[in-house]
N, C-alpha and C. Protein backbone atom coordinates (compact mmCIF):
# COMPACT_ATOMS: atom_id res chain seq x y z
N UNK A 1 0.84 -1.19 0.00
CA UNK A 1 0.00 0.00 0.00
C UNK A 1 0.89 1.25 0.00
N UNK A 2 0.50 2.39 -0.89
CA UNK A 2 0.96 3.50 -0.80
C UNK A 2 1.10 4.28 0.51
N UNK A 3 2.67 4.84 0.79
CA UNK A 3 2.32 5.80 2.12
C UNK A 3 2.80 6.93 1.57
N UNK A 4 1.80 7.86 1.57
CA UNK A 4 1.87 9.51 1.32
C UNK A 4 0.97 10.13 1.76
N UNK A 5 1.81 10.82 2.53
CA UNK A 5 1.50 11.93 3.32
C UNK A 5 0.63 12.64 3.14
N UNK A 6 -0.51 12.72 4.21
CA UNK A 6 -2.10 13.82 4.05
C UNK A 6 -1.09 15.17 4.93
N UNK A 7 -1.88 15.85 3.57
CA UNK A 7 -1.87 17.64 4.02
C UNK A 7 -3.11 17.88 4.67
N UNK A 8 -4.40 17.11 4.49
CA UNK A 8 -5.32 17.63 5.31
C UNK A 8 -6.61 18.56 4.64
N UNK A 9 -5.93 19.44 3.40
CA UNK A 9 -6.91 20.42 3.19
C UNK A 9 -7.17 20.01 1.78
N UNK A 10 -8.12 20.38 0.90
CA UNK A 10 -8.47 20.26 -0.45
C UNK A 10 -9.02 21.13 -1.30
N UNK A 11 -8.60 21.64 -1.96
CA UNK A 11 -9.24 22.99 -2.88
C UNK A 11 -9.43 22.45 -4.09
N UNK A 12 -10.84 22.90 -4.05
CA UNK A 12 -11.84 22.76 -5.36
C UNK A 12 -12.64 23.40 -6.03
N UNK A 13 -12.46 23.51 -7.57
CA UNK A 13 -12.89 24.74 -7.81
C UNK A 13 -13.63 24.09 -9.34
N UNK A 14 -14.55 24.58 -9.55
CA UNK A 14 -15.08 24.10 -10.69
C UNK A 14 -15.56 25.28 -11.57
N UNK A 15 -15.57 25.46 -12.84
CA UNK A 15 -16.48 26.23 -13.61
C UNK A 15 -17.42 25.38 -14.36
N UNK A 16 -18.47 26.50 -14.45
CA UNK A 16 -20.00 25.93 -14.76
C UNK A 16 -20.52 26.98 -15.92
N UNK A 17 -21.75 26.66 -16.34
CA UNK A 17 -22.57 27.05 -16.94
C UNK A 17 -23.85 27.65 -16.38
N UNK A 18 -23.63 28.01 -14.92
CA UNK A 18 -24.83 29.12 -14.49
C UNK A 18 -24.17 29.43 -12.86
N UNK A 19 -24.92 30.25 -12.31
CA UNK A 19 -24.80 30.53 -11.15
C UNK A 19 -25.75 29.45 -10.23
N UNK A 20 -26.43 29.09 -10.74
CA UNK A 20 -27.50 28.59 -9.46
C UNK A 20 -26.66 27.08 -8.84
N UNK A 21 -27.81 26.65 -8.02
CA UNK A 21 -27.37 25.35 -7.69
C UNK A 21 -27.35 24.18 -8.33
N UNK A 22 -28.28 24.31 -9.60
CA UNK A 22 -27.86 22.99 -10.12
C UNK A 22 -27.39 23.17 -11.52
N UNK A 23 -26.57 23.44 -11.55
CA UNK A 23 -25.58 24.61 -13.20
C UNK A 23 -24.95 23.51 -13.51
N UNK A 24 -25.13 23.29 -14.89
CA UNK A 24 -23.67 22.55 -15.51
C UNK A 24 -22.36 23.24 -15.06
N UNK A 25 -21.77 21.86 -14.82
CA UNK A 25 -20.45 21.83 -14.65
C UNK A 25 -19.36 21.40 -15.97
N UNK A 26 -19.19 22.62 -16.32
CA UNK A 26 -17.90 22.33 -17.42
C UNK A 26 -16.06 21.39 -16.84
N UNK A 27 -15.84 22.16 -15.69
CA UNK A 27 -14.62 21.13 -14.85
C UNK A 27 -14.52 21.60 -13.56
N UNK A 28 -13.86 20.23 -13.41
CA UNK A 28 -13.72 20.29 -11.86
C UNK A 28 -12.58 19.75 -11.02
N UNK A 29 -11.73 20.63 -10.93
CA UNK A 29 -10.54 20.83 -10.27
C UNK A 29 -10.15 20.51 -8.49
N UNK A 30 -9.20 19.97 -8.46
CA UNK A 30 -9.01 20.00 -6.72
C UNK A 30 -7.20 19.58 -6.36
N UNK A 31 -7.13 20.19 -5.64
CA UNK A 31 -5.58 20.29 -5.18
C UNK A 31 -5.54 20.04 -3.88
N UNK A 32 -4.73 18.64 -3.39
CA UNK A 32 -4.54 18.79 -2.12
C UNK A 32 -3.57 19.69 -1.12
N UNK A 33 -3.72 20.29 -0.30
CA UNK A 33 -2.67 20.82 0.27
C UNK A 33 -2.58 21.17 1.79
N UNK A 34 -1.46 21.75 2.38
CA UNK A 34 -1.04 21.93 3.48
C UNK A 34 -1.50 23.42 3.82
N UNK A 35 -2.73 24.07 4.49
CA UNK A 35 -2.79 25.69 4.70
C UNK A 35 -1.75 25.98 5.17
N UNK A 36 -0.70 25.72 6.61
CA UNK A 36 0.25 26.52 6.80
C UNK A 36 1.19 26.75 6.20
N UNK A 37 1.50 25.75 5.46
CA UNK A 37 2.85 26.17 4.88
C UNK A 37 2.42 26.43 2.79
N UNK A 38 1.37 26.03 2.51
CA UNK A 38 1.57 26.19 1.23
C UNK A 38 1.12 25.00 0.27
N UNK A 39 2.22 23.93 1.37
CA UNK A 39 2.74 22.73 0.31
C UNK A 39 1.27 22.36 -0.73
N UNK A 40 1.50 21.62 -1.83
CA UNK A 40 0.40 20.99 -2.71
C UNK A 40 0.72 19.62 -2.86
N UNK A 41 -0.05 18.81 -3.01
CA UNK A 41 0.28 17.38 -3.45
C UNK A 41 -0.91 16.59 -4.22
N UNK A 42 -1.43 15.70 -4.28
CA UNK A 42 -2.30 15.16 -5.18
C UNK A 42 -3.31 16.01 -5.99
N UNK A 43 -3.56 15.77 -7.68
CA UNK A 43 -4.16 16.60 -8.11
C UNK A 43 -5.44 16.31 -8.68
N UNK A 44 -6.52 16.51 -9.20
CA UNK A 44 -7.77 16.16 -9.97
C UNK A 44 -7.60 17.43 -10.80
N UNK A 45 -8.16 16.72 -12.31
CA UNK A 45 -8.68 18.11 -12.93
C UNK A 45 -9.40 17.00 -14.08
N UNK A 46 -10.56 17.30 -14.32
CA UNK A 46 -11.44 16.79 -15.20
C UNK A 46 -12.72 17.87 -16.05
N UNK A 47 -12.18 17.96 -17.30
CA UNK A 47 -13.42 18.25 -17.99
C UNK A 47 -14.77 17.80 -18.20
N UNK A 48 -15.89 18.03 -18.63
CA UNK A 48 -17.14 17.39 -18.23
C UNK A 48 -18.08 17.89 -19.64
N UNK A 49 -18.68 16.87 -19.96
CA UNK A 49 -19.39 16.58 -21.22
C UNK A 49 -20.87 18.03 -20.76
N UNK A 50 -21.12 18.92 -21.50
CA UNK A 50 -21.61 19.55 -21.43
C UNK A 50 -23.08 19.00 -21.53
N UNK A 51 -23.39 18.61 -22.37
CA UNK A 51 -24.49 17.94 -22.87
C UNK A 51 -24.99 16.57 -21.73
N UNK A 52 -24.04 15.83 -21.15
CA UNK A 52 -24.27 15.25 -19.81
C UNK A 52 -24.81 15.25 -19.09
N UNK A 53 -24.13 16.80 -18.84
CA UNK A 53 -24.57 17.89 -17.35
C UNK A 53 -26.59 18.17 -17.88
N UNK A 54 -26.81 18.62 -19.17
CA UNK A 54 -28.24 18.67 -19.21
C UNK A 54 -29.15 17.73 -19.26
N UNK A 55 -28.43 16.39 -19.76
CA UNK A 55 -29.31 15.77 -19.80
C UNK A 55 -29.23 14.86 -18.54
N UNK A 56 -28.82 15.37 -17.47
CA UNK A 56 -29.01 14.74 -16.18
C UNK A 56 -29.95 15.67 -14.99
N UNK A 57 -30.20 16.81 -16.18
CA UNK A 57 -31.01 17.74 -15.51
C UNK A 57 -30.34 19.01 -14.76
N UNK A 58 -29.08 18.91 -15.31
CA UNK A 58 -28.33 20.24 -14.93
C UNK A 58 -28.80 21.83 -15.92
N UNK A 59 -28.78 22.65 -15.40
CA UNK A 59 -28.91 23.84 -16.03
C UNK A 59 -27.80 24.82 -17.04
N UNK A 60 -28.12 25.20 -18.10
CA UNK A 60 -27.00 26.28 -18.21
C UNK A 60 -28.02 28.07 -18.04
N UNK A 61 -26.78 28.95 -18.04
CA UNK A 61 -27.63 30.20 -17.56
C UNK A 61 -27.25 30.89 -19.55
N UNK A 62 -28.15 31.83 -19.43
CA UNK A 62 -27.99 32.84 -20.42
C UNK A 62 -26.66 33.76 -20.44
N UNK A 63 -27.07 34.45 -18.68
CA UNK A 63 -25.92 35.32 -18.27
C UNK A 63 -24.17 34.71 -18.15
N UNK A 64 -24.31 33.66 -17.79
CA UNK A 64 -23.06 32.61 -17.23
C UNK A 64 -22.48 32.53 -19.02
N UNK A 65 -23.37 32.00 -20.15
CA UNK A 65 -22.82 32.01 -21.57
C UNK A 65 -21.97 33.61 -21.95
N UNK A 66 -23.04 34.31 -21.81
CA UNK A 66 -22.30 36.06 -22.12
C UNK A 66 -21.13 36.00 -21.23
N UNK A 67 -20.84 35.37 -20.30
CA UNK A 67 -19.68 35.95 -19.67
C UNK A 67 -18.50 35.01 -19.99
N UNK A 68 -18.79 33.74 -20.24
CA UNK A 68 -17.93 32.82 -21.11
C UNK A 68 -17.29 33.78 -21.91
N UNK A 69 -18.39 34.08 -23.11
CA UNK A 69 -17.77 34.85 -24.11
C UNK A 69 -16.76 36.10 -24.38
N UNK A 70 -16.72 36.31 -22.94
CA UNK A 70 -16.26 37.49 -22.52
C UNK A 70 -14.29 37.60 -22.42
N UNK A 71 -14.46 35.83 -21.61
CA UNK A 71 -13.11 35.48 -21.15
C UNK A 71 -12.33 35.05 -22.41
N UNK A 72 -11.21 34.83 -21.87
CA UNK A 72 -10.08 34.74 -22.97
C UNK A 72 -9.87 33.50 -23.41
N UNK A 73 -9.71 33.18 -24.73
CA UNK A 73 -10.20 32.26 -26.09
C UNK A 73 -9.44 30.86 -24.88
N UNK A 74 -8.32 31.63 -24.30
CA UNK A 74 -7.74 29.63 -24.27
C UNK A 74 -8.26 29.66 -22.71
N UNK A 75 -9.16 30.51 -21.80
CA UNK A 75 -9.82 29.82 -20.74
C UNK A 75 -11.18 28.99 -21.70
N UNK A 76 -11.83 29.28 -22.51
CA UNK A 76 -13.42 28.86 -23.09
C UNK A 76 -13.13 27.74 -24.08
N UNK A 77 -11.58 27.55 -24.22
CA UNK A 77 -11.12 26.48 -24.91
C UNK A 77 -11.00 25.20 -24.11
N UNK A 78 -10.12 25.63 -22.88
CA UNK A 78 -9.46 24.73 -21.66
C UNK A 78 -10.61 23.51 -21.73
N UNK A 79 -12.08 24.34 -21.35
CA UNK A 79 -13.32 23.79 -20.66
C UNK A 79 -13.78 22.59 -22.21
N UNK A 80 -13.30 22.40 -23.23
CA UNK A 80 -13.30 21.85 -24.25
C UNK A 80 -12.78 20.54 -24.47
N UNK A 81 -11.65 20.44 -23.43
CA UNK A 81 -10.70 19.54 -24.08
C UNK A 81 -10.78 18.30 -23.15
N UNK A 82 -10.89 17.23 -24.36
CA UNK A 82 -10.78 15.85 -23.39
C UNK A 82 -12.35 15.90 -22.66
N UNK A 83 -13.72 16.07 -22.69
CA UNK A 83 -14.44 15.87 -21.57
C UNK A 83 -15.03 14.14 -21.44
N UNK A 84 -15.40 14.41 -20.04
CA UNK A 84 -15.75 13.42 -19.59
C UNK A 84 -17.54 12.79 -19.70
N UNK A 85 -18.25 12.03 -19.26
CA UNK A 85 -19.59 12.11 -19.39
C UNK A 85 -19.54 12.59 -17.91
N UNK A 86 -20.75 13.38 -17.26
CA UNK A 86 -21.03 13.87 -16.04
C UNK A 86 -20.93 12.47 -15.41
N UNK A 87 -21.48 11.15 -15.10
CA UNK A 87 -20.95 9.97 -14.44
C UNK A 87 -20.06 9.48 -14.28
N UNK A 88 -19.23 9.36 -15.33
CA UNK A 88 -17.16 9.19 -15.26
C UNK A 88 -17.11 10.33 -14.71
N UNK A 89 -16.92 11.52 -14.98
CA UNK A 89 -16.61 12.67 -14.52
C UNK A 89 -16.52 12.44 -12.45
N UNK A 90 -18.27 12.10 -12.45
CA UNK A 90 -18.41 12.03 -10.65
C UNK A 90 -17.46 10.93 -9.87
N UNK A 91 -17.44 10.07 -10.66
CA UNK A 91 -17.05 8.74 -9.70
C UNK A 91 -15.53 8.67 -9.94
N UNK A 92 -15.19 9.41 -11.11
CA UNK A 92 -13.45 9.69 -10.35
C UNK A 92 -13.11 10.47 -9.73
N UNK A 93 -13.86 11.58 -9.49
CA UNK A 93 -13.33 12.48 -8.86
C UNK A 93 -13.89 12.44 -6.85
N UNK A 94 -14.89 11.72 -7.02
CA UNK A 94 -15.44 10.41 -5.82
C UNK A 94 -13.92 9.74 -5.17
N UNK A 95 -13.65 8.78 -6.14
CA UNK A 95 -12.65 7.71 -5.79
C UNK A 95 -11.29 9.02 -5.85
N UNK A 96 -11.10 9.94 -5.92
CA UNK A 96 -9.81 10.80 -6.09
C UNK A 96 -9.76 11.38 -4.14
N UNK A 97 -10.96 11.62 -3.75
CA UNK A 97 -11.21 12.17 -2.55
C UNK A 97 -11.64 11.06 -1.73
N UNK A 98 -11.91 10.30 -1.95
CA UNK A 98 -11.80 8.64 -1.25
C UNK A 98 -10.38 8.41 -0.54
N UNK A 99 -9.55 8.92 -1.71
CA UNK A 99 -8.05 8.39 -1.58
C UNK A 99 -7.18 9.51 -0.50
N UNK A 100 -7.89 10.58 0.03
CA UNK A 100 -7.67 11.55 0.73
C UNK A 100 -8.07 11.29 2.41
N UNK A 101 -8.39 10.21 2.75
CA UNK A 101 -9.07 9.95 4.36
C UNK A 101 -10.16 11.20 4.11
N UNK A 102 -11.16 11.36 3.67
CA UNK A 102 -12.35 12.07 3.58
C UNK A 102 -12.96 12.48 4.79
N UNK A 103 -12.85 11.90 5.78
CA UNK A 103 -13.78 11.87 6.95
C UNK A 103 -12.85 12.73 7.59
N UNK A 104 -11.96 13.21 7.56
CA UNK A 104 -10.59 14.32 8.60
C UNK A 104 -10.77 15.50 7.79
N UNK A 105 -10.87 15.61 5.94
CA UNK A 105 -10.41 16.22 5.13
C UNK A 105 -11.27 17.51 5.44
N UNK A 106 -10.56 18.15 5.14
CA UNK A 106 -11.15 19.97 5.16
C UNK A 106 -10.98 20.50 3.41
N UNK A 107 -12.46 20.62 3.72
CA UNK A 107 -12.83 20.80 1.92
C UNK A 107 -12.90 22.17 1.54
N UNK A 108 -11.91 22.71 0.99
CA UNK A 108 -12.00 24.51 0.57
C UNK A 108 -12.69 24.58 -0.86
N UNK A 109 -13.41 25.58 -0.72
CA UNK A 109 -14.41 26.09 -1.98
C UNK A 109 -14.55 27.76 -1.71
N UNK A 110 -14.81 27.96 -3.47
CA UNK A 110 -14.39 29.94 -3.59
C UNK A 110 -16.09 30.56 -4.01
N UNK A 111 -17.18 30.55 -3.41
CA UNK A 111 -17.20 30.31 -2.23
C UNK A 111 -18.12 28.70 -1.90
N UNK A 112 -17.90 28.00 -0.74
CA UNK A 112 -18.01 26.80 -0.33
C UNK A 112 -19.57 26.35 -1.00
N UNK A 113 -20.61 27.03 -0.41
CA UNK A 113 -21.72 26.73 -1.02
C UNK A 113 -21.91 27.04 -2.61
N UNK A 114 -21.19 27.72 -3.41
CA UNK A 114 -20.95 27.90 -4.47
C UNK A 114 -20.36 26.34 -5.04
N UNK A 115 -19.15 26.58 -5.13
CA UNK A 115 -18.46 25.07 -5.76
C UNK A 115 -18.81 23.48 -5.28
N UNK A 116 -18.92 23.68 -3.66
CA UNK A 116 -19.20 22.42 -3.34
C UNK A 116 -20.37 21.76 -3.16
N UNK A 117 -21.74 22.55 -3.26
CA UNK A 117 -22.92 22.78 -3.30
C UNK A 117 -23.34 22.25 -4.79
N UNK A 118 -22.54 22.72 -5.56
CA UNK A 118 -23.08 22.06 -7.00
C UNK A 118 -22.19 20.74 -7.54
N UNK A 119 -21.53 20.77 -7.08
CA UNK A 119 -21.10 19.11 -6.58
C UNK A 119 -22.28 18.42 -6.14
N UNK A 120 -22.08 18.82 -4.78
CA UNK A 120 -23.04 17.91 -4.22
C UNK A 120 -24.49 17.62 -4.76
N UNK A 121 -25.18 18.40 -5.32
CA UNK A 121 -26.15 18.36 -6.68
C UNK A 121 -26.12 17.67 -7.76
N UNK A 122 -24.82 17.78 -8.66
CA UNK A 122 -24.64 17.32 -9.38
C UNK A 122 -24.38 15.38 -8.77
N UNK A 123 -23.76 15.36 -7.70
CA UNK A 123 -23.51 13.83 -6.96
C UNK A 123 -25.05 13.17 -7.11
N UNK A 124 -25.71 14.15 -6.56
CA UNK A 124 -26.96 13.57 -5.85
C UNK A 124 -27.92 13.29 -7.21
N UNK A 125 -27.67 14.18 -8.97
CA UNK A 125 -28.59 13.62 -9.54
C UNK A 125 -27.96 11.94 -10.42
N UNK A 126 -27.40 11.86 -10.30
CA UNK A 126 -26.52 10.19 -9.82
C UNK A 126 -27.03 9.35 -9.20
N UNK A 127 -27.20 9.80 -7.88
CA UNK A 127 -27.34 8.84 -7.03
C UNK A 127 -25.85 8.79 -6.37
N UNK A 128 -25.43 10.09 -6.23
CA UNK A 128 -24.00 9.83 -5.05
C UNK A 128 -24.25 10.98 -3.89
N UNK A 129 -23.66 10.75 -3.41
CA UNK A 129 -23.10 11.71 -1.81
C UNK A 129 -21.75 11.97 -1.76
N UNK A 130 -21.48 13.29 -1.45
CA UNK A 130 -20.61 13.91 -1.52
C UNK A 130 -19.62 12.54 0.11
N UNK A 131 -18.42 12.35 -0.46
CA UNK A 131 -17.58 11.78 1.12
C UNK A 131 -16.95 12.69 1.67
N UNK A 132 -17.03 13.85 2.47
CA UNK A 132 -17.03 14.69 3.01
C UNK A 132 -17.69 14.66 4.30
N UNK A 133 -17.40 15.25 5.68
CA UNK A 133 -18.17 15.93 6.28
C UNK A 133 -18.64 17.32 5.98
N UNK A 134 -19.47 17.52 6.01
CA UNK A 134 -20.03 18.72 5.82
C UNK A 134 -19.86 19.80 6.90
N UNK A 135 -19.15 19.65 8.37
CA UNK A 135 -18.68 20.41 8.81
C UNK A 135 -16.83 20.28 8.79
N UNK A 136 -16.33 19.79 7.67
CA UNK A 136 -15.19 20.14 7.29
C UNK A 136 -15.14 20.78 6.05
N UNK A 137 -16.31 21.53 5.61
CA UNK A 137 -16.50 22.66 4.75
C UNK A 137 -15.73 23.85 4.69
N UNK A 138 -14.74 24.54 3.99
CA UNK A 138 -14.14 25.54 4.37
C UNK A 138 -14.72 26.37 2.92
N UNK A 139 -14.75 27.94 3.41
CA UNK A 139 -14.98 28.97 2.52
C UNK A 139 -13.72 29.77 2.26
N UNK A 140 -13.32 29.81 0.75
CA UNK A 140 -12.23 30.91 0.95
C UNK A 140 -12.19 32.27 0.98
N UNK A 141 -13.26 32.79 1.01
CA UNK A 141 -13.83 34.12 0.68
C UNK A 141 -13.90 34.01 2.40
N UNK A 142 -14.05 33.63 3.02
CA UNK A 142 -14.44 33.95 4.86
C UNK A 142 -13.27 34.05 5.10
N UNK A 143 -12.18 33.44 4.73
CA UNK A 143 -10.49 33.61 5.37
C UNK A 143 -10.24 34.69 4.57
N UNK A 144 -10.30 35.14 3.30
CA UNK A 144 -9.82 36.01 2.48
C UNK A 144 -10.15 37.59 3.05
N UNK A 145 -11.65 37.75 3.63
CA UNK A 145 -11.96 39.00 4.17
C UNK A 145 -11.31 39.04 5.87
N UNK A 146 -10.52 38.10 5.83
CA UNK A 146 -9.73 38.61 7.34
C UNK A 146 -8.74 39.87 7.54
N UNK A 147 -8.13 39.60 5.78
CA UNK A 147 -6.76 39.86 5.31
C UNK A 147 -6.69 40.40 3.73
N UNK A 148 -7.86 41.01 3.35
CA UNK A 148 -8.15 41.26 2.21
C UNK A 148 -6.75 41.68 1.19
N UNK A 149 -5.98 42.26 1.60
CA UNK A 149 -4.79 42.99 1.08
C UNK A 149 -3.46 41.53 0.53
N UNK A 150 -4.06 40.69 1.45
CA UNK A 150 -2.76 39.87 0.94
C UNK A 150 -3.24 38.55 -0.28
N UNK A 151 -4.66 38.66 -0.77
CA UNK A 151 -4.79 37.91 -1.87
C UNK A 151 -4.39 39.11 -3.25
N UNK A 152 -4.77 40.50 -2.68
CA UNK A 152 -3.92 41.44 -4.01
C UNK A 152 -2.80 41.72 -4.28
N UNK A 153 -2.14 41.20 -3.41
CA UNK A 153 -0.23 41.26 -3.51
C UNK A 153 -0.16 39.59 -4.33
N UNK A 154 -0.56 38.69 -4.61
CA UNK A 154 -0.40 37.27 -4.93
C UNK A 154 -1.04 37.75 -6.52
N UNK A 155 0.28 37.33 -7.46
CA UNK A 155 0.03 37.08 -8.84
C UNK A 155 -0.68 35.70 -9.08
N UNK A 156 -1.75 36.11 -10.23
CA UNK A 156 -2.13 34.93 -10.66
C UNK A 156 -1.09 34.18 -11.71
N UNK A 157 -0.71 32.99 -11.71
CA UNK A 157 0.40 32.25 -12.55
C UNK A 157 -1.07 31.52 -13.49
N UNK A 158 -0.92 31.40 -14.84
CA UNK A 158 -1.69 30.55 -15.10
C UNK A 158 -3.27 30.71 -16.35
N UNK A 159 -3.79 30.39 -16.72
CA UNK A 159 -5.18 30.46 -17.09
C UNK A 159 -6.10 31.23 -15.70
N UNK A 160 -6.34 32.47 -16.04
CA UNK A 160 -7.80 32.41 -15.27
C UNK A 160 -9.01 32.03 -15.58
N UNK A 161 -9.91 31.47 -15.16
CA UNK A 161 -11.23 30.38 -15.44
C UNK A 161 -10.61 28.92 -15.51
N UNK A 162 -9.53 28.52 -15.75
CA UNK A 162 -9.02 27.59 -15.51
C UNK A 162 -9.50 26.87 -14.01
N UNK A 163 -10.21 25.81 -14.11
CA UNK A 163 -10.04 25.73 -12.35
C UNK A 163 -8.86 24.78 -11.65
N UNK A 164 -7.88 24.11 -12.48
CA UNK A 164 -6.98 23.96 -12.23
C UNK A 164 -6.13 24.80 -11.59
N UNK A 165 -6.21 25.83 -12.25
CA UNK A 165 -4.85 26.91 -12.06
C UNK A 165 -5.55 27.82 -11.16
N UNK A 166 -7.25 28.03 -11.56
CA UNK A 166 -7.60 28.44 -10.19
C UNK A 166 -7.20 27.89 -8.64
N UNK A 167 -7.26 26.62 -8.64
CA UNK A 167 -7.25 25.92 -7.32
C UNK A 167 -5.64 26.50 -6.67
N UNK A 168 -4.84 26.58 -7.31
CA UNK A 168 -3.50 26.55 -7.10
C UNK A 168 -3.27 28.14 -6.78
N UNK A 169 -3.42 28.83 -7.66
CA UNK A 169 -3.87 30.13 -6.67
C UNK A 169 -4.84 30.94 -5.69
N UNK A 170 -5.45 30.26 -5.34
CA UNK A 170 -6.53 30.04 -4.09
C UNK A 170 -5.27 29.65 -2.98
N UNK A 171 -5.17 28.39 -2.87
CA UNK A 171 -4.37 28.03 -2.61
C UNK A 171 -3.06 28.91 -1.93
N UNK A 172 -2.19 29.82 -2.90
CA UNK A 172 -1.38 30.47 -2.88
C UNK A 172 -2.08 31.53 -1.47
N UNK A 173 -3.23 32.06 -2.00
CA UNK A 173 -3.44 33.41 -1.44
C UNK A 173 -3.83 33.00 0.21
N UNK A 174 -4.59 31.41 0.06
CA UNK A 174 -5.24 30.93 1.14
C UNK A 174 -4.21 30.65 2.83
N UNK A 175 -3.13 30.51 2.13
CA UNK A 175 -1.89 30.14 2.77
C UNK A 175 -0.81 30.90 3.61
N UNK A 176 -1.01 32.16 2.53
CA UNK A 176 -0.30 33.06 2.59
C UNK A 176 -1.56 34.25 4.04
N UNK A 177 -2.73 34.12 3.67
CA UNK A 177 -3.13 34.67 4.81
C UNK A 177 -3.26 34.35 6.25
N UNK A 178 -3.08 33.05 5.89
CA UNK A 178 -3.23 31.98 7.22
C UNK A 178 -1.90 32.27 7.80
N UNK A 179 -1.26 32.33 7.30
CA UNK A 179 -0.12 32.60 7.75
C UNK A 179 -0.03 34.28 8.89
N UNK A 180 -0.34 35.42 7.36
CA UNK A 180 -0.74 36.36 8.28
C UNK A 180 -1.32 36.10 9.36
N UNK A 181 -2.55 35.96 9.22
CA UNK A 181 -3.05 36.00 10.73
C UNK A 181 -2.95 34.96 12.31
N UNK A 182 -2.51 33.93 11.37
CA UNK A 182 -1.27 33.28 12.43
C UNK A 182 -0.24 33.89 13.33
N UNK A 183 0.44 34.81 12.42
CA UNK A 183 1.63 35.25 13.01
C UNK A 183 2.90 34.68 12.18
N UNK A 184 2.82 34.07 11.76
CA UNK A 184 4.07 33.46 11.30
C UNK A 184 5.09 34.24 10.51
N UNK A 185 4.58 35.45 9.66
CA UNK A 185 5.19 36.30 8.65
C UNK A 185 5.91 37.34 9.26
């Protein structure tokens, strides 16, 4: 059996096709990591069959399309490549957070009922459940307004809308405040 080391925390970030709660999910990203110090280690990133997502009864928005259109050609591309059907899509990314001791894990989302909320929607028109506790829910927007100043000093590296590269700078900024208000800096 594999021994590697739990960081404990998990950032997940998905882009969709609406604001509400039950929005297609174009991908869905997650990075394990360490809040105090930074570190990252195991990764997920999966694209998702658009057409899936509706015909499992997911939504897309009008407004959420205009703003697609808005972003830059290789974020509206990213969400293109390689997808999955919404069922492959769930049950690896299931068995990816399986592989994390789930029941300790502290689940970060930008914001929590936002990303992990339509997860859990999207799980449930399946027939899955999120493996999570639901009070190891973390919001990054609730740590971020502690310390507002130190997610605007943190460059984004990367695709923005990406939620890969989102997760990883979340991440960055999430770490870096914890720290602030720790004391550690």
């Amino acid at each position: 059996m594999e021994n590697v080391k739990k960081l404990g925390h998990l950032m997940v970030d998905i882009e969709t096709m609406g604001s509400k709660s039950y929005s297609v999910i174009c991908s869905i990203a997650a990075v394990e990591f360490d809040l105090a110090t930074g570190e990252t280690g195991r990764t997920f990133n999966c694209n998702i069959d658009i057409q899936s997502c509706m015909n499992a009864g997911l939504n897309v928005d009008g407004d959420t399309i205009l703003w697609w259109l808005k972003q830059s050609e290789e974020a509206r591309l990213n969400i293109l490549v390689n997808p999955e059907q919404l069922v492959i899509a769930l049950l690896n990314f299931t068995e990816f957070v399986d592989g994390l001791s789930p029941d300790q894990l502290k689940v970060w989302g930008n914001s929590a009922r936002f990303d992990l909320g339509i997860i859990e929607n999207a799980l449930q028109t399946k027939g899955q459940t999120v493996l999570w506790k639901h009070w190891n829910e973390r919001d990054v927007r609730t740590l971020v307004s502690l310390a507002p100043e130190v997610k605007k000093g943190i460059p984004f590296i990367g695709t923005r809308h990406d939620a890969l590269a989102d997760c990883h700078h979340q991440i960055k900024y999430c770490s870096a405040t914890y720290k602030k208000l720790m004391g550690y800096e």
